[in-house]
Protein backbone atom coordinates (compact mmCIF):
# COMPACT_ATOMS: atom_id res chain seq x y z
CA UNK A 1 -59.18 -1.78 -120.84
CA UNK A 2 -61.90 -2.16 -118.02
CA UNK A 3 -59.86 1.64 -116.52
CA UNK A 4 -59.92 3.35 -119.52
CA UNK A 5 -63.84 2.24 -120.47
CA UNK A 6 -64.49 3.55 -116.65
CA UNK A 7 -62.85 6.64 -117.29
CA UNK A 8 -64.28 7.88 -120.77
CA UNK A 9 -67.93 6.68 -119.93
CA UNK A 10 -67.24 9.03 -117.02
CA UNK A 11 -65.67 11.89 -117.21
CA UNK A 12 -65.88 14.92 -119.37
CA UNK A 13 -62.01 15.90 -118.54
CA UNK A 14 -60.27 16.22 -122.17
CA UNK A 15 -57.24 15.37 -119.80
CA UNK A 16 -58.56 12.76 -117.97
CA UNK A 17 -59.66 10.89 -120.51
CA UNK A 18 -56.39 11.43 -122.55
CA UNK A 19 -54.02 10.10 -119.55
CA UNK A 20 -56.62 6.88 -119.76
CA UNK A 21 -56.19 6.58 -123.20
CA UNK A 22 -52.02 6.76 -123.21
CA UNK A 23 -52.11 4.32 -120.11
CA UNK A 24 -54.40 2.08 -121.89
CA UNK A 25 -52.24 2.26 -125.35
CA UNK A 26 -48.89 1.73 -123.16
CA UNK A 27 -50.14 -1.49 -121.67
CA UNK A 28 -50.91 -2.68 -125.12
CA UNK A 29 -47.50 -1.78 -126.85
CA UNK A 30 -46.51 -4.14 -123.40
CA UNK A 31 -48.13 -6.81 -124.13
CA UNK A 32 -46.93 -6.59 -128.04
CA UNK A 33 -43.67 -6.77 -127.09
CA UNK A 34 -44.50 -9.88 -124.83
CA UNK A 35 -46.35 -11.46 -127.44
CA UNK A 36 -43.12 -10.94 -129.98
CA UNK A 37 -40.72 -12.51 -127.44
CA UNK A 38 -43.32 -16.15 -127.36
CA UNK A 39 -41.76 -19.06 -129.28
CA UNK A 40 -45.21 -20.07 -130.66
CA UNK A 41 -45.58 -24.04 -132.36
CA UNK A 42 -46.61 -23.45 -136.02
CA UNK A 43 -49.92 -24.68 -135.60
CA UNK A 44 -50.79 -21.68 -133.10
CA UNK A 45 -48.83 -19.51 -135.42
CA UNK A 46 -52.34 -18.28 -137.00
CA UNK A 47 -54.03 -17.28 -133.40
CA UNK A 48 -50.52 -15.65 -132.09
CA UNK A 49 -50.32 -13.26 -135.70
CA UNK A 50 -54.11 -12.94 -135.15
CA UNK A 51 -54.05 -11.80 -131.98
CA UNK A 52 -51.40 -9.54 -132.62
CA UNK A 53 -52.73 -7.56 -135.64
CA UNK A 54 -55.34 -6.78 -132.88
CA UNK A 55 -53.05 -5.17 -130.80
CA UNK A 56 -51.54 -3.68 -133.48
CA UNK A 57 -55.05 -2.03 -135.06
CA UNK A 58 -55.93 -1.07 -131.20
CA UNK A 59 -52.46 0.50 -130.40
CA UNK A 60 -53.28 2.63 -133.86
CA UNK A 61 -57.06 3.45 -132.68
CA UNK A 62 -55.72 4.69 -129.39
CA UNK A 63 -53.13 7.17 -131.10
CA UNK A 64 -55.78 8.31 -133.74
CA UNK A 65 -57.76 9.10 -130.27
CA UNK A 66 -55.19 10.74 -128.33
CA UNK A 67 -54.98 13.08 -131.32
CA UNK A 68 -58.74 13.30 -131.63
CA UNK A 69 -58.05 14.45 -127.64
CA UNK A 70 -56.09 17.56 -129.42
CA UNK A 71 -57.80 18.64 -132.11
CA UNK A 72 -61.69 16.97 -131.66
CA UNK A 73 -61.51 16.09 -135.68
CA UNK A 74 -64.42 14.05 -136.38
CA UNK A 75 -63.11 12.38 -139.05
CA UNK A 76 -59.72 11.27 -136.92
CA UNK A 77 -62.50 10.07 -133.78
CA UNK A 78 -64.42 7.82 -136.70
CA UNK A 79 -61.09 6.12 -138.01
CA UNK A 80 -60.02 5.21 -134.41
CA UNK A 81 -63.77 3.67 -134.66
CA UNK A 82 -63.20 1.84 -137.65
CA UNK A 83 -59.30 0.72 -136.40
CA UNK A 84 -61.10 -0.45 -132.94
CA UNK A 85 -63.67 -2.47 -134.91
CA UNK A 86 -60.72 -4.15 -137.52
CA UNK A 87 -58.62 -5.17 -134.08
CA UNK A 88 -62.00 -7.00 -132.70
CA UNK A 89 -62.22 -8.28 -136.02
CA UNK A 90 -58.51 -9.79 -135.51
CA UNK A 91 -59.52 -11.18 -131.61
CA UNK A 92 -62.07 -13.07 -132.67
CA UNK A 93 -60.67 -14.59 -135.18
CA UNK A 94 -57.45 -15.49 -133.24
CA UNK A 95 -59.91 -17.23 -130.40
CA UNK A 96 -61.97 -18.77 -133.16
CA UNK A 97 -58.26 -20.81 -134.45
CA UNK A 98 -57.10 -21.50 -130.54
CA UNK A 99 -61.22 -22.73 -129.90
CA UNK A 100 -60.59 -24.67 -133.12
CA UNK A 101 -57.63 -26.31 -132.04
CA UNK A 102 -58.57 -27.17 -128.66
CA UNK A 103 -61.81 -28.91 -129.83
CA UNK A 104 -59.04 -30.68 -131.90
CA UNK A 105 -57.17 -31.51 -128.95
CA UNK A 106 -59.99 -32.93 -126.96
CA UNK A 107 -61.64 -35.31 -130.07
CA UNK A 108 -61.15 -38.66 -129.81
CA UNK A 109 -58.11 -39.11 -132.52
CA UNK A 110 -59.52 -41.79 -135.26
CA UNK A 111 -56.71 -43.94 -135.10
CA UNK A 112 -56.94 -44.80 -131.31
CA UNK A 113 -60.36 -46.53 -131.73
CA UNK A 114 -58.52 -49.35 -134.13
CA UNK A 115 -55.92 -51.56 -132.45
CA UNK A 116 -53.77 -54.35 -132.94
CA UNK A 117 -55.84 -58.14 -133.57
């Protein structure tokens, strides 16, 4: 993400900031595909699908730019806006179940302050 930020803030290159914004999309549709091959326990199921919508609304925000690249359609450049804002939408709330469950993780469980008389 960090090359493709550099890049658009930038550069004024139409093609330079398209070939940042297919590089960019390509290394998400790689990390979907990782993400699809992880056996994931049920109670991380939540973050994993989380975290992949993200990916998902991102990979669509960088297509609706790539054709905003060919065509400068405002209206194509504000739903890759919207799409960009959904897939933060989808992060957060994927770190917000795996914060969750690691605060879980490191509370005291309730039984082990009891014990055996």
């Amino acid at each position: 993400a960090t090359g493709y930020v550099a890049i658009s803030e930038s550069s004024t290159v139409a093609a330079e900031q398209n070939d940042a914004a297919r590089t960019y999309r390509d290394v998400l549709r790689d990390a979907y595909t990782a993400m699809e091959r992880i056996e994931v326990p049920e109670i991380l199921s939540s973050a994993h699908n989380a975290y992949k919508l993200g990916i998902e609304r991102e990979q669509a925000a960088l297509n609706d730019l790539l054709q905003y690249y060919t065509n400068y359609n405002i209206a194509i450049a504000n739903r890759s806006a919207l799409q960009l804002q959904e897939a933060g939408g989808h992060y957060e709330q994927a770190i917000l179940t795996w914060d969750t469950y690691r605060a879980q993780l490191a509370a005291p469980a309730i039984g082990a302050t009891f014990t055996l008389r």
